[in-house]
PDB file of N, CA and C in Angstrom:
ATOM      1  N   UNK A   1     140.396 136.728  71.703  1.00  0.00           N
ATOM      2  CA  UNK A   1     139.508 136.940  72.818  1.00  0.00           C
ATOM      3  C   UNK A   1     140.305 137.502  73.987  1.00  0.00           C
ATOM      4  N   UNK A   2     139.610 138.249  74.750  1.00  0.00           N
ATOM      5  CA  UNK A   2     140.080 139.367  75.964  1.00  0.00           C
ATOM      6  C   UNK A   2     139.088 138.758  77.426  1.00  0.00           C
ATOM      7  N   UNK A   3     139.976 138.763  78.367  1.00  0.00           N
ATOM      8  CA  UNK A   3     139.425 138.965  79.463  1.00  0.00           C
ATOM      9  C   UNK A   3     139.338 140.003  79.952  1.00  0.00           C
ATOM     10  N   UNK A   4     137.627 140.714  80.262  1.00  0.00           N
ATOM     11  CA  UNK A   4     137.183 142.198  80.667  1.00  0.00           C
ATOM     12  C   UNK A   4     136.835 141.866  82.724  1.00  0.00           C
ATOM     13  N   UNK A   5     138.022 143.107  83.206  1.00  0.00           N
ATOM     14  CA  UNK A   5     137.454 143.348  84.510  1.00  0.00           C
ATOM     15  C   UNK A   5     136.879 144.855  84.689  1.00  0.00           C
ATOM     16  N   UNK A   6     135.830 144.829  85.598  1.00  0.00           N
ATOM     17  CA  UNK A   6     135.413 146.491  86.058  1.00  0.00           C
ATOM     18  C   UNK A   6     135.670 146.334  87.758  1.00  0.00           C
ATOM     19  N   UNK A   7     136.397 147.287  87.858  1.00  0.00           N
ATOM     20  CA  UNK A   7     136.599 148.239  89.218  1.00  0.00           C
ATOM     21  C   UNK A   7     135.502 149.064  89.107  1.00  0.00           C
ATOM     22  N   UNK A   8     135.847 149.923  90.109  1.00  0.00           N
ATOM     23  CA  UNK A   8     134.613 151.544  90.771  1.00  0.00           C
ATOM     24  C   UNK A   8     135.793 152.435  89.665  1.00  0.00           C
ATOM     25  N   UNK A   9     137.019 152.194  89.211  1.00  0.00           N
ATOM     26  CA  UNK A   9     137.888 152.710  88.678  1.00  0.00           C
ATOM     27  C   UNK A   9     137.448 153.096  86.859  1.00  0.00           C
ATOM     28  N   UNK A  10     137.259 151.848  86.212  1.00  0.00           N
ATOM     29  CA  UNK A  10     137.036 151.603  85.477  1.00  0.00           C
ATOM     30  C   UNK A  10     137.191 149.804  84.927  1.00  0.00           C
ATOM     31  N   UNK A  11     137.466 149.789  83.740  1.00  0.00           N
ATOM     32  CA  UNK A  11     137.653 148.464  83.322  1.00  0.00           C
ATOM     33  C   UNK A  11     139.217 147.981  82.756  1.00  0.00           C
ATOM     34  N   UNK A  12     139.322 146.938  83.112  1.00  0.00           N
ATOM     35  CA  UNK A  12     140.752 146.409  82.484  1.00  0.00           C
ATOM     36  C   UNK A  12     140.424 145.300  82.092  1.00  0.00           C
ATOM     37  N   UNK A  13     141.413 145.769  80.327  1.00  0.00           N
ATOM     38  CA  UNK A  13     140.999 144.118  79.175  1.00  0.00           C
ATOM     39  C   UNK A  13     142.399 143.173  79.308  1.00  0.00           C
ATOM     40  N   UNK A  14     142.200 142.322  79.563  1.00  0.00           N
ATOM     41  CA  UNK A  14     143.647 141.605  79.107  1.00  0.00           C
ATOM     42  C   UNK A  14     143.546 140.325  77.666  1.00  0.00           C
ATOM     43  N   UNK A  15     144.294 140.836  76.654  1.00  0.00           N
ATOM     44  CA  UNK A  15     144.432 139.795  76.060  1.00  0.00           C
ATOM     45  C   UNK A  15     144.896 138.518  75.943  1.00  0.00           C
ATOM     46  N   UNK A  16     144.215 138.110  75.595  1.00  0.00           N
ATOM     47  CA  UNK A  16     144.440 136.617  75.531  1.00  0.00           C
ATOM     48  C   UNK A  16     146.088 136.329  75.253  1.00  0.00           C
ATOM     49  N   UNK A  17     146.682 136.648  74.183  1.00  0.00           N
ATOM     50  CA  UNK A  17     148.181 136.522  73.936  1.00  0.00           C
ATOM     51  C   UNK A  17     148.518 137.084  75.079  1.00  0.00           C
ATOM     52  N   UNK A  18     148.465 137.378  76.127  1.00  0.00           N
ATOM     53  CA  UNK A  18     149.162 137.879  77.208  1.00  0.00           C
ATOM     54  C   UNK A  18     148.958 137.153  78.545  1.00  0.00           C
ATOM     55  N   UNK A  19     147.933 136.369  78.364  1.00  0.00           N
ATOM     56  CA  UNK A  19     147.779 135.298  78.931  1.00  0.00           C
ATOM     57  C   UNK A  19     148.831 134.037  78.682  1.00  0.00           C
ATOM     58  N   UNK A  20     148.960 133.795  77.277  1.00  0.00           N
ATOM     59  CA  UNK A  20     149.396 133.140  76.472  1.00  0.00           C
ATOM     60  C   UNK A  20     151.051 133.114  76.851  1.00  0.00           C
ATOM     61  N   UNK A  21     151.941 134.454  77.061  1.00  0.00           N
ATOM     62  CA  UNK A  21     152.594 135.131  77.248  1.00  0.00           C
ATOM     63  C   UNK A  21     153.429 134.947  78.767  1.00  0.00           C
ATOM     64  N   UNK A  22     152.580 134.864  79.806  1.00  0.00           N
ATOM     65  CA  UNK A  22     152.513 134.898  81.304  1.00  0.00           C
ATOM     66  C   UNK A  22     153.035 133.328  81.321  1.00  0.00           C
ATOM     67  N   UNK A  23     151.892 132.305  80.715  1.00  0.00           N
ATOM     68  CA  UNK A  23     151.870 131.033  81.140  1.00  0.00           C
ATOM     69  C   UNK A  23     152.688 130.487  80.941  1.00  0.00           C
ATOM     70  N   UNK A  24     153.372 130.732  79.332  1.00  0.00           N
ATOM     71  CA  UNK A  24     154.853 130.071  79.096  1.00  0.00           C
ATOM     72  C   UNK A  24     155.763 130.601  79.679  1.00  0.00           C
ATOM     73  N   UNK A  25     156.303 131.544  79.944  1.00  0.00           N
ATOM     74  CA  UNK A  25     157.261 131.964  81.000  1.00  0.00           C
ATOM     75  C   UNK A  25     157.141 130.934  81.649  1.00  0.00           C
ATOM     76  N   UNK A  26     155.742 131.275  82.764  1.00  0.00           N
ATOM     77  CA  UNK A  26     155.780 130.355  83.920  1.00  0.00           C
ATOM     78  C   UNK A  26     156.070 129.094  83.736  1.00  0.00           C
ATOM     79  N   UNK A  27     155.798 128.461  82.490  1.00  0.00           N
ATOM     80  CA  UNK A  27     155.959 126.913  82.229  1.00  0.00           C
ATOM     81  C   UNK A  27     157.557 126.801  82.157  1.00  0.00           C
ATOM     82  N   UNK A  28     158.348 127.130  81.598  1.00  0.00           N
ATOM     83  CA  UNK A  28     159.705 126.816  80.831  1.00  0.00           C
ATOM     84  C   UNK A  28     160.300 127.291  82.192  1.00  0.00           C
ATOM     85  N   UNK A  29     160.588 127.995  83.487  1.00  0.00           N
ATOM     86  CA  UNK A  29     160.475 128.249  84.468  1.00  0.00           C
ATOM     87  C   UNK A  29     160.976 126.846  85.579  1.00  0.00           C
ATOM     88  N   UNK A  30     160.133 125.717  84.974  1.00  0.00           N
ATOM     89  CA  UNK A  30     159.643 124.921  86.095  1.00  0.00           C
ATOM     90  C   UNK A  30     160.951 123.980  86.075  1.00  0.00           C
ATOM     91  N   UNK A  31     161.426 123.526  86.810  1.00  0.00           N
ATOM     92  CA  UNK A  31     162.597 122.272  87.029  1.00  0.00           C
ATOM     93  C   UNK A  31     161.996 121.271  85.814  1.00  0.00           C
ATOM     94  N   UNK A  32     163.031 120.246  85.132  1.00  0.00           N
ATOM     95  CA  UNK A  32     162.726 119.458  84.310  1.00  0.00           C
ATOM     96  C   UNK A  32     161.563 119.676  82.978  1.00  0.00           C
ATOM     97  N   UNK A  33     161.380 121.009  82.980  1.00  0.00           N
ATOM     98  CA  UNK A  33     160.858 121.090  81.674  1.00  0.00           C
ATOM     99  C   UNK A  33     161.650 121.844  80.679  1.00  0.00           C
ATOM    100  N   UNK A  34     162.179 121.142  79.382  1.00  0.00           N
ATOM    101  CA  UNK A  34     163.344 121.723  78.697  1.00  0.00           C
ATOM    102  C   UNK A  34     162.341 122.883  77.824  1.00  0.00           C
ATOM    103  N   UNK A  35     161.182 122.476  77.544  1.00  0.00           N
ATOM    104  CA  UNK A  35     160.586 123.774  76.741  1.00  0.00           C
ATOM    105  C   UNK A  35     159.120 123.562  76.089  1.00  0.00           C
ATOM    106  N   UNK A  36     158.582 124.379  75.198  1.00  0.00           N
ATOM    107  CA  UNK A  36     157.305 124.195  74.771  1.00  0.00           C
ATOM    108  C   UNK A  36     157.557 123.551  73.270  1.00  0.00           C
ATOM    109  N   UNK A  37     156.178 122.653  73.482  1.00  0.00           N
ATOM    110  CA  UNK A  37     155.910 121.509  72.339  1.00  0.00           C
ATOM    111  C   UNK A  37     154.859 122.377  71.218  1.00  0.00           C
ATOM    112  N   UNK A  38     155.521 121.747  69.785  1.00  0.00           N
ATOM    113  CA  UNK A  38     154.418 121.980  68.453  1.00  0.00           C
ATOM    114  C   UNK A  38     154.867 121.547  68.043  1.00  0.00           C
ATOM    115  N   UNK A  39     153.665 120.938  67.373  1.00  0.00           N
ATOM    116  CA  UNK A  39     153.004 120.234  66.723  1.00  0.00           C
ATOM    117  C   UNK A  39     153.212 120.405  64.870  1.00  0.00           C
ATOM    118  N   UNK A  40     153.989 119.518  64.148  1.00  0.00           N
ATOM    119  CA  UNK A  40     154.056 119.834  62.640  1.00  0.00           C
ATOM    120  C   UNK A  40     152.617 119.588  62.181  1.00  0.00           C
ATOM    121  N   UNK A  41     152.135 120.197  61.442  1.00  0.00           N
ATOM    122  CA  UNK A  41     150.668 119.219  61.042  1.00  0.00           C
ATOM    123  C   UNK A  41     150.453 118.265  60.005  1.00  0.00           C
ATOM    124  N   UNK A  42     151.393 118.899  59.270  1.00  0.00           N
ATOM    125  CA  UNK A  42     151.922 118.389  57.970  1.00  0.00           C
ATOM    126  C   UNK A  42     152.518 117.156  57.823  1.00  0.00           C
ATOM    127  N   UNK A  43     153.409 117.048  58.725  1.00  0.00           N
ATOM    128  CA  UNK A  43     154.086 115.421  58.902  1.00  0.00           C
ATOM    129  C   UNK A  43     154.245 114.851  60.120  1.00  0.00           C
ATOM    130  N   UNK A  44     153.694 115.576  61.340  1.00  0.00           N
ATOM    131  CA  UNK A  44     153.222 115.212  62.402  1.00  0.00           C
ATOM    132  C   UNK A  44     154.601 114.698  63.912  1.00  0.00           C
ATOM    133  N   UNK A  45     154.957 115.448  63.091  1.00  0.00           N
ATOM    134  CA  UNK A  45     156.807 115.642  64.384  1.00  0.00           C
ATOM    135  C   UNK A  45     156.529 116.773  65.280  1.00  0.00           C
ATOM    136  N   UNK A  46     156.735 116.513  66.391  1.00  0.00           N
ATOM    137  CA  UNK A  46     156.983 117.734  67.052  1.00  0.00           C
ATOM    138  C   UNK A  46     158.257 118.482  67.471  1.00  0.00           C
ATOM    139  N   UNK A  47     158.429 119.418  67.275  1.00  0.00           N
ATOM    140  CA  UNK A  47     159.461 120.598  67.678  1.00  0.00           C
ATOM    141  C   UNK A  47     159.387 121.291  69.148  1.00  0.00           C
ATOM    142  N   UNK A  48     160.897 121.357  69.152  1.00  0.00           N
ATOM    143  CA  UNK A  48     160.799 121.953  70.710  1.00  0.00           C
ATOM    144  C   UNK A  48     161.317 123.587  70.406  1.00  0.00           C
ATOM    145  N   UNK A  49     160.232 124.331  70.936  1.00  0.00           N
ATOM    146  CA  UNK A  49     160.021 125.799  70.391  1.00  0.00           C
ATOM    147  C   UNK A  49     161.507 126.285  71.049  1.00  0.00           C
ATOM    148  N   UNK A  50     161.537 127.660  70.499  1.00  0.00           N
ATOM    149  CA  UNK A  50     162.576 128.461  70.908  1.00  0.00           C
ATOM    150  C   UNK A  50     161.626 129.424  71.847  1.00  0.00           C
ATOM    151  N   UNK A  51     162.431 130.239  73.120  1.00  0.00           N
ATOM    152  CA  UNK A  51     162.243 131.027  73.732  1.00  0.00           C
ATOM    153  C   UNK A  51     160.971 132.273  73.519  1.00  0.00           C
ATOM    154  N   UNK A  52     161.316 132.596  72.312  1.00  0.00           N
ATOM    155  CA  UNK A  52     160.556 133.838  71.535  1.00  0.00           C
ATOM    156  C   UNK A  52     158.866 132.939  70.908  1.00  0.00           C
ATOM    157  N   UNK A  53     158.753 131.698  70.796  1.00  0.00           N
ATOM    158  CA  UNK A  53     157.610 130.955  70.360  1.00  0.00           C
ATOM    159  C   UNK A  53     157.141 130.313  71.518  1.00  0.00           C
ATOM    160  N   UNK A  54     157.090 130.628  72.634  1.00  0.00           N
ATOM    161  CA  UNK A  54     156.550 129.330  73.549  1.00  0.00           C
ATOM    162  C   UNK A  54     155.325 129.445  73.390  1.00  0.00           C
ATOM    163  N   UNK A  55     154.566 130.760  73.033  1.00  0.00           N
ATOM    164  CA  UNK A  55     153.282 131.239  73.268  1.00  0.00           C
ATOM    165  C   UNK A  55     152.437 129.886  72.174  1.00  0.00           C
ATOM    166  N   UNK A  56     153.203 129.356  71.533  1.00  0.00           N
ATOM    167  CA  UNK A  56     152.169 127.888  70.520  1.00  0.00           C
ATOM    168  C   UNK A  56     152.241 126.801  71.163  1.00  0.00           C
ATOM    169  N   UNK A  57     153.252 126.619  72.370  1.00  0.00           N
ATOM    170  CA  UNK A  57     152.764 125.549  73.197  1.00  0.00           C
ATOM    171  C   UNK A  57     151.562 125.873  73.889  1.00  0.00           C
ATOM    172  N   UNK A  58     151.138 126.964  74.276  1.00  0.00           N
ATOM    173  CA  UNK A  58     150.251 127.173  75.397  1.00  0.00           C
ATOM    174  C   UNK A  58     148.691 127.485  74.482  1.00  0.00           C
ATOM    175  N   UNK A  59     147.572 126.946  75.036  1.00  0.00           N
ATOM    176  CA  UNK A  59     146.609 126.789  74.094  1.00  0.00           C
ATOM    177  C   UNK A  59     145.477 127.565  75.210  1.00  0.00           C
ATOM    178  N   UNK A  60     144.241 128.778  74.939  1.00  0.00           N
ATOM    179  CA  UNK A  60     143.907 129.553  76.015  1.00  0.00           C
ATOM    180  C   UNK A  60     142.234 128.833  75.411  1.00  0.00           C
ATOM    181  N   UNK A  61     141.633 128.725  76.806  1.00  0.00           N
ATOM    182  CA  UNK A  61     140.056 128.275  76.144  1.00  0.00           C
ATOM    183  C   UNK A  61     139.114 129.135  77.521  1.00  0.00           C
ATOM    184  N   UNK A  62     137.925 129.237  76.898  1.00  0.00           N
ATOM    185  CA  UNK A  62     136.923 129.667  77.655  1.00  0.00           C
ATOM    186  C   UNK A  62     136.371 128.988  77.744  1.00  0.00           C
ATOM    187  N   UNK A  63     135.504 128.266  78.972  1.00  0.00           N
ATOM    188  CA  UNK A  63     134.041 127.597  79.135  1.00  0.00           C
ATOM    189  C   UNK A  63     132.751 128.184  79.010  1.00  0.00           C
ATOM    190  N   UNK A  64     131.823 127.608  78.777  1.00  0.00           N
ATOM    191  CA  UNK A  64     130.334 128.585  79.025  1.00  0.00           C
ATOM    192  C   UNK A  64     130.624 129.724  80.010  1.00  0.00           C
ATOM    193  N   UNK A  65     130.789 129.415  80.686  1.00  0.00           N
ATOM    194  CA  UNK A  65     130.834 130.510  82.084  1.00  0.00           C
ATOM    195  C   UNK A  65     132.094 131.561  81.834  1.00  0.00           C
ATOM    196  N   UNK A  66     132.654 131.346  80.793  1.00  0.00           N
ATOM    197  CA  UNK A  66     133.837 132.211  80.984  1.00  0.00           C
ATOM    198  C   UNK A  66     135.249 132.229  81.933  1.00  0.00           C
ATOM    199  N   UNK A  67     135.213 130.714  82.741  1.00  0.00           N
ATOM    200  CA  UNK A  67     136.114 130.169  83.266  1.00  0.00           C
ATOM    201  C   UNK A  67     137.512 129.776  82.208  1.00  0.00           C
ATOM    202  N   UNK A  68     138.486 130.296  82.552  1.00  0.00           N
ATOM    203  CA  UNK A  68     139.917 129.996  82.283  1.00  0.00           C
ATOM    204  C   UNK A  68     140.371 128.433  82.126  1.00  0.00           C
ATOM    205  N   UNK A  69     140.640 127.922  81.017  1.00  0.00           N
ATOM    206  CA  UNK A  69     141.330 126.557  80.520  1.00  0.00           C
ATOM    207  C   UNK A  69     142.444 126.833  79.838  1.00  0.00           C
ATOM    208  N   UNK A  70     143.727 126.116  80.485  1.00  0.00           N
ATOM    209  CA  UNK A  70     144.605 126.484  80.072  1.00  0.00           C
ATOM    210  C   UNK A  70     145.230 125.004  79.724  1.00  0.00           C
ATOM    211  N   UNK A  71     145.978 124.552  78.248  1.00  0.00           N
ATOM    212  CA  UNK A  71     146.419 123.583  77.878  1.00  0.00           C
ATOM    213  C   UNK A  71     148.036 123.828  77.140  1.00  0.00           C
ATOM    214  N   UNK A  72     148.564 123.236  78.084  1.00  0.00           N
ATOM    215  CA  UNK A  72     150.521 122.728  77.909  1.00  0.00           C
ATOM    216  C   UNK A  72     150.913 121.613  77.251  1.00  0.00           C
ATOM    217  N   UNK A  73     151.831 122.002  76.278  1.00  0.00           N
ATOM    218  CA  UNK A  73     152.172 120.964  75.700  1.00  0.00           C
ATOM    219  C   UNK A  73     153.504 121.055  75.862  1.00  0.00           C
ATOM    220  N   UNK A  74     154.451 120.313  76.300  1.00  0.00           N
ATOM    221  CA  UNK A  74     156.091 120.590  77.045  1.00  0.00           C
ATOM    222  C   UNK A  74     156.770 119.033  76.538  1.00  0.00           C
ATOM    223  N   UNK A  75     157.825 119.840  76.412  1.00  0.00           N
ATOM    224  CA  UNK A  75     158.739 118.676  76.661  1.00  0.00           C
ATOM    225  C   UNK A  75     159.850 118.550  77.503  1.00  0.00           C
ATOM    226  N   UNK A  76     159.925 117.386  78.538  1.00  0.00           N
ATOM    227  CA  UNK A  76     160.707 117.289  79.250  1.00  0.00           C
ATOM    228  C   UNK A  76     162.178 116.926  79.358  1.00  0.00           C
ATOM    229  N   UNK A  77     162.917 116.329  80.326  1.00  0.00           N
ATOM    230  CA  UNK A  77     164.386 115.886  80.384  1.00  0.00           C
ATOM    231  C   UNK A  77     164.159 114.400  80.803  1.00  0.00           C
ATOM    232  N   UNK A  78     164.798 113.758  79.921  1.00  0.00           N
ATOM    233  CA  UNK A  78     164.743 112.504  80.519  1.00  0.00           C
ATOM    234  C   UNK A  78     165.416 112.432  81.377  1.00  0.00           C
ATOM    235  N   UNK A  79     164.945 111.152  82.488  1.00  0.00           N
ATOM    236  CA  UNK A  79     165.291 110.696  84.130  1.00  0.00           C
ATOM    237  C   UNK A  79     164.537 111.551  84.830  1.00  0.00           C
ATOM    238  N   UNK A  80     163.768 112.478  84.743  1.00  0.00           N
ATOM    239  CA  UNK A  80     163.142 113.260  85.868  1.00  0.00           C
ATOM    240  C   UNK A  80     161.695 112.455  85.940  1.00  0.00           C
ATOM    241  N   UNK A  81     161.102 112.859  87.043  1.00  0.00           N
ATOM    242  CA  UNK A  81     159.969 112.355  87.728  1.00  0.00           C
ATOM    243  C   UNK A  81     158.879 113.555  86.715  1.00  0.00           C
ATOM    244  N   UNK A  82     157.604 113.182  85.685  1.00  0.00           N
ATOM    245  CA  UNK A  82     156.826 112.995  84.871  1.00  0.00           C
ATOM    246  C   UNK A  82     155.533 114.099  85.740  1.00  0.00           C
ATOM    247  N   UNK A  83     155.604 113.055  86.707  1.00  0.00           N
ATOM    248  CA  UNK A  83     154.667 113.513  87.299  1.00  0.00           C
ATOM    249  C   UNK A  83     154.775 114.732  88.398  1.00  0.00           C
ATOM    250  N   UNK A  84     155.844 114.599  89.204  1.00  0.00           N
ATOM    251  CA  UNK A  84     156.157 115.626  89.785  1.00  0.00           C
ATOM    252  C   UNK A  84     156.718 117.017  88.829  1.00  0.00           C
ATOM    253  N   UNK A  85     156.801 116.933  88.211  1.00  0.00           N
ATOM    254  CA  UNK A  85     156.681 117.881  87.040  1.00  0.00           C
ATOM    255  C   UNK A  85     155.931 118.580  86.559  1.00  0.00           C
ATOM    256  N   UNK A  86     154.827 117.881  86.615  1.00  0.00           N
ATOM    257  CA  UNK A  86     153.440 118.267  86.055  1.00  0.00           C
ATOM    258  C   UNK A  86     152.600 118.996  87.004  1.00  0.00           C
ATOM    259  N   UNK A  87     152.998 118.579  88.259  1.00  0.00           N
ATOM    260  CA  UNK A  87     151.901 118.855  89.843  1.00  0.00           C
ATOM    261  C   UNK A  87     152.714 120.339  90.388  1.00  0.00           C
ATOM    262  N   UNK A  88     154.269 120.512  89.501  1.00  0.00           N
ATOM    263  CA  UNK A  88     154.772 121.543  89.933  1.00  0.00           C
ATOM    264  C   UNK A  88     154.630 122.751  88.937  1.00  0.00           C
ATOM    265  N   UNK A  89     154.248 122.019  88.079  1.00  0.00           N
ATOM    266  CA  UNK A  89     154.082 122.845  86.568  1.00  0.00           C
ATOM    267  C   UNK A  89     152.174 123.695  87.038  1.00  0.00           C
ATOM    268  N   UNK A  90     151.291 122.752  86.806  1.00  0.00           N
ATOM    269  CA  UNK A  90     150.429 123.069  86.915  1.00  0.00           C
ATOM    270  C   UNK A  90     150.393 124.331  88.626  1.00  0.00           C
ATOM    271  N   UNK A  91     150.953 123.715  89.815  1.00  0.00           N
ATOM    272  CA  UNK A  91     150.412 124.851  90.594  1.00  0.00           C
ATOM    273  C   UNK A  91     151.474 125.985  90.650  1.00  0.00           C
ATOM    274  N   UNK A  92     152.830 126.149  89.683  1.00  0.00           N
ATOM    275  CA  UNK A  92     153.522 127.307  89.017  1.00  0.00           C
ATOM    276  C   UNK A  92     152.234 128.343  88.526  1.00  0.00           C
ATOM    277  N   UNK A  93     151.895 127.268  87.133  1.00  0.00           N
ATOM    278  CA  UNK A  93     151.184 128.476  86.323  1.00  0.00           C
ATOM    279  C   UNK A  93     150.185 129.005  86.922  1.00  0.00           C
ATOM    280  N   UNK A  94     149.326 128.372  87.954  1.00  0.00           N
ATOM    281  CA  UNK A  94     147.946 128.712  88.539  1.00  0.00           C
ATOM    282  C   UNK A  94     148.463 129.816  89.434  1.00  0.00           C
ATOM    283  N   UNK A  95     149.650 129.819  90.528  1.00  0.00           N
ATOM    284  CA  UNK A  95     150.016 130.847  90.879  1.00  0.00           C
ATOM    285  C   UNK A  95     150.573 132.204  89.932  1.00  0.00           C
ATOM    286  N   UNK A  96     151.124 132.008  88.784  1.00  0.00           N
ATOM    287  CA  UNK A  96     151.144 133.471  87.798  1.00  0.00           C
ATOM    288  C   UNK A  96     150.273 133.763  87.347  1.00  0.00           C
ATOM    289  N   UNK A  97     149.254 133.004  87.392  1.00  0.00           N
ATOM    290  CA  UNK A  97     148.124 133.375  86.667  1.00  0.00           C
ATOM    291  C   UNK A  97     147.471 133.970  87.314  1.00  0.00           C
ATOM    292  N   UNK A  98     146.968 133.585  88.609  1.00  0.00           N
ATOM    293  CA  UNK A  98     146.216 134.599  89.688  1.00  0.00           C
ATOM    294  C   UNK A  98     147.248 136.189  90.256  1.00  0.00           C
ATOM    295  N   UNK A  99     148.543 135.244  90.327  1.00  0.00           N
ATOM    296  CA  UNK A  99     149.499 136.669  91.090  1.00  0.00           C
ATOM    297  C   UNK A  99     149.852 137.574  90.299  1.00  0.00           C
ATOM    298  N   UNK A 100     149.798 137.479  88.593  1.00  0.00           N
ATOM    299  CA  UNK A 100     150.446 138.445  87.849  1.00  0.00           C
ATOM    300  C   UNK A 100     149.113 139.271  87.167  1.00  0.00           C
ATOM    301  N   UNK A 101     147.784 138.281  87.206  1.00  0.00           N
ATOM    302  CA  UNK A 101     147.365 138.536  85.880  1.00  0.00           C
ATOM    303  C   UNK A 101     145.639 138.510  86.605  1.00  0.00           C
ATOM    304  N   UNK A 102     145.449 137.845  87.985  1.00  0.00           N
ATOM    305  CA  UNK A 102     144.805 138.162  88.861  1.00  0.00           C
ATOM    306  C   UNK A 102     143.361 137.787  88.323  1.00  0.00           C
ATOM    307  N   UNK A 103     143.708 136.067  87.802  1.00  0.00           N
ATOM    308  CA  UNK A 103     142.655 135.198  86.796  1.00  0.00           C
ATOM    309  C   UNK A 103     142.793 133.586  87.558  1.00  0.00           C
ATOM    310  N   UNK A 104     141.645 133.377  87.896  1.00  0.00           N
ATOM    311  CA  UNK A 104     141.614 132.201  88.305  1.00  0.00           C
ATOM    312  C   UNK A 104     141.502 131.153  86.998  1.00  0.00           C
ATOM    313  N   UNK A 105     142.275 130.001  87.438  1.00  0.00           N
ATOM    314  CA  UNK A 105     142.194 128.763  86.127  1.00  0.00           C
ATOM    315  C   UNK A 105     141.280 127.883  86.701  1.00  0.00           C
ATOM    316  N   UNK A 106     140.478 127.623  86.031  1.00  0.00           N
ATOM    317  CA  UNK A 106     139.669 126.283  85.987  1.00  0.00           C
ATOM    318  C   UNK A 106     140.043 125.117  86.200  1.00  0.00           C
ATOM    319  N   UNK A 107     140.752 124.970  84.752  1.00  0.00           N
ATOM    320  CA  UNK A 107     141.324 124.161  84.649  1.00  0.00           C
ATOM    321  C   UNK A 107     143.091 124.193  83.786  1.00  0.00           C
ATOM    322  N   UNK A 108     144.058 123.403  84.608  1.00  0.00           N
ATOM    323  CA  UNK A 108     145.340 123.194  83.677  1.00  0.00           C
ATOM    324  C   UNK A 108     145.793 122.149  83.235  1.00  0.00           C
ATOM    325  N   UNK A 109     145.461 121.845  81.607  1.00  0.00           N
ATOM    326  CA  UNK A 109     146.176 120.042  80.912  1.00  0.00           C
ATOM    327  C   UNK A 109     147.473 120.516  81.343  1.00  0.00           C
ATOM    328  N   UNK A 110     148.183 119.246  81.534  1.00  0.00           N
ATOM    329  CA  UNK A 110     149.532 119.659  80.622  1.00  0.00           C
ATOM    330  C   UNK A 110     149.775 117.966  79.665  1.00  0.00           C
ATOM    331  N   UNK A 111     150.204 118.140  78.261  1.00  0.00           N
ATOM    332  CA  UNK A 111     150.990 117.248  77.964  1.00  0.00           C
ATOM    333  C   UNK A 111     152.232 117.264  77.530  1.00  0.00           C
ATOM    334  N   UNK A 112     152.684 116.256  78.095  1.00  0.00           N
ATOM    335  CA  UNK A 112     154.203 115.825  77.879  1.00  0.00           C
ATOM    336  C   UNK A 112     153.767 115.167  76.584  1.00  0.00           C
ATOM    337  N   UNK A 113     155.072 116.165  75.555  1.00  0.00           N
ATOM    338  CA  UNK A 113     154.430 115.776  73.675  1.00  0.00           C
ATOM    339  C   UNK A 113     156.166 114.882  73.327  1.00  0.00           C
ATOM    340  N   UNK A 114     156.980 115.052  74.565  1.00  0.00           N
ATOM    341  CA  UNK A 114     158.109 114.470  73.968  1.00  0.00           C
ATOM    342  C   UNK A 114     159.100 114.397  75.164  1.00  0.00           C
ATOM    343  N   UNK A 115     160.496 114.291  75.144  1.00  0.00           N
ATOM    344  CA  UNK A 115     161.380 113.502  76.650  1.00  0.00           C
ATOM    345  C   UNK A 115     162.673 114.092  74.979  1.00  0.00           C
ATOM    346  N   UNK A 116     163.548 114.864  76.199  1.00  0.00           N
ATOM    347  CA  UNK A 116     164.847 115.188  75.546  1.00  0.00           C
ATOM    348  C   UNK A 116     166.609 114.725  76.136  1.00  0.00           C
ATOM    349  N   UNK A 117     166.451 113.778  75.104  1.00  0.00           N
ATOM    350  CA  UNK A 117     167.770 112.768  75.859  1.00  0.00           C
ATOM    351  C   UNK A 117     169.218 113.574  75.526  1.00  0.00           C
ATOM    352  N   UNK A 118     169.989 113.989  76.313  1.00  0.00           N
ATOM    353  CA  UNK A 118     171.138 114.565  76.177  1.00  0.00           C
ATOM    354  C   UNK A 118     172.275 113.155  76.217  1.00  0.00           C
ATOM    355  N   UNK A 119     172.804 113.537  75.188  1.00  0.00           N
ATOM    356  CA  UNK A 119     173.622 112.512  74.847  1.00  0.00           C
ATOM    357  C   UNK A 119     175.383 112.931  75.802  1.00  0.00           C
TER     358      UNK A 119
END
């Protein structure tokens, strides 16, 4: 699925993977988040993606209305503040999302799917 805009210009589509694309940047970006979370399905572990995969942490949804839902699944550093993480995470992506890509979010989950202890 594509988000369609019209100007007096014409129209511009943006795909969804490019949405997808924008948000993880912006996520992995944020202080105390070591990276994007997935999900095994098979045996139900999660993995902390590499650079080139973040786009499967980030999950893109439409509402009736065609409003923007955007859902994070991250994993963090242990000892950092959870929550301040999340409040910096979420108004990160809402700002790339409007400033790069010029899409308001509805709404942004994020879950913390795991905590990465450096030994």
């Amino acid at each position: 699925m594509s988000i369609k805009f019209k100007n007096k210009l014409g129209e511009i589509e943006i795909d969804k993977s490019v949405i997808e694309r924008v948000t993880g940047l912006a996520t992995i970006e944020c202080y105390g988040v070591v990276g994007m979370a997935a999900k095994n399905v098979r045996d139900g572990l999660i993995h902390l993606l590499k650079k080139e995969h973040i786009t499967k942490g980030v999950e893109i949804k439409f509402d009736e209305e065609d409003n923007l839902i955007i859902e994070l699944h991250i994993i963090v550093e242990y000892g950092t503040n959870i929550t301040a993480i999340c409040e910096t995470l979420t108004s990160t992506v809402d700002y790339h999302a409007k400033e790069f890509l010029g899409i308001e979010c509805k709404e942004i989950h994020v879950s913390v799917d795991g905590i990465r202890v450096n030994n």
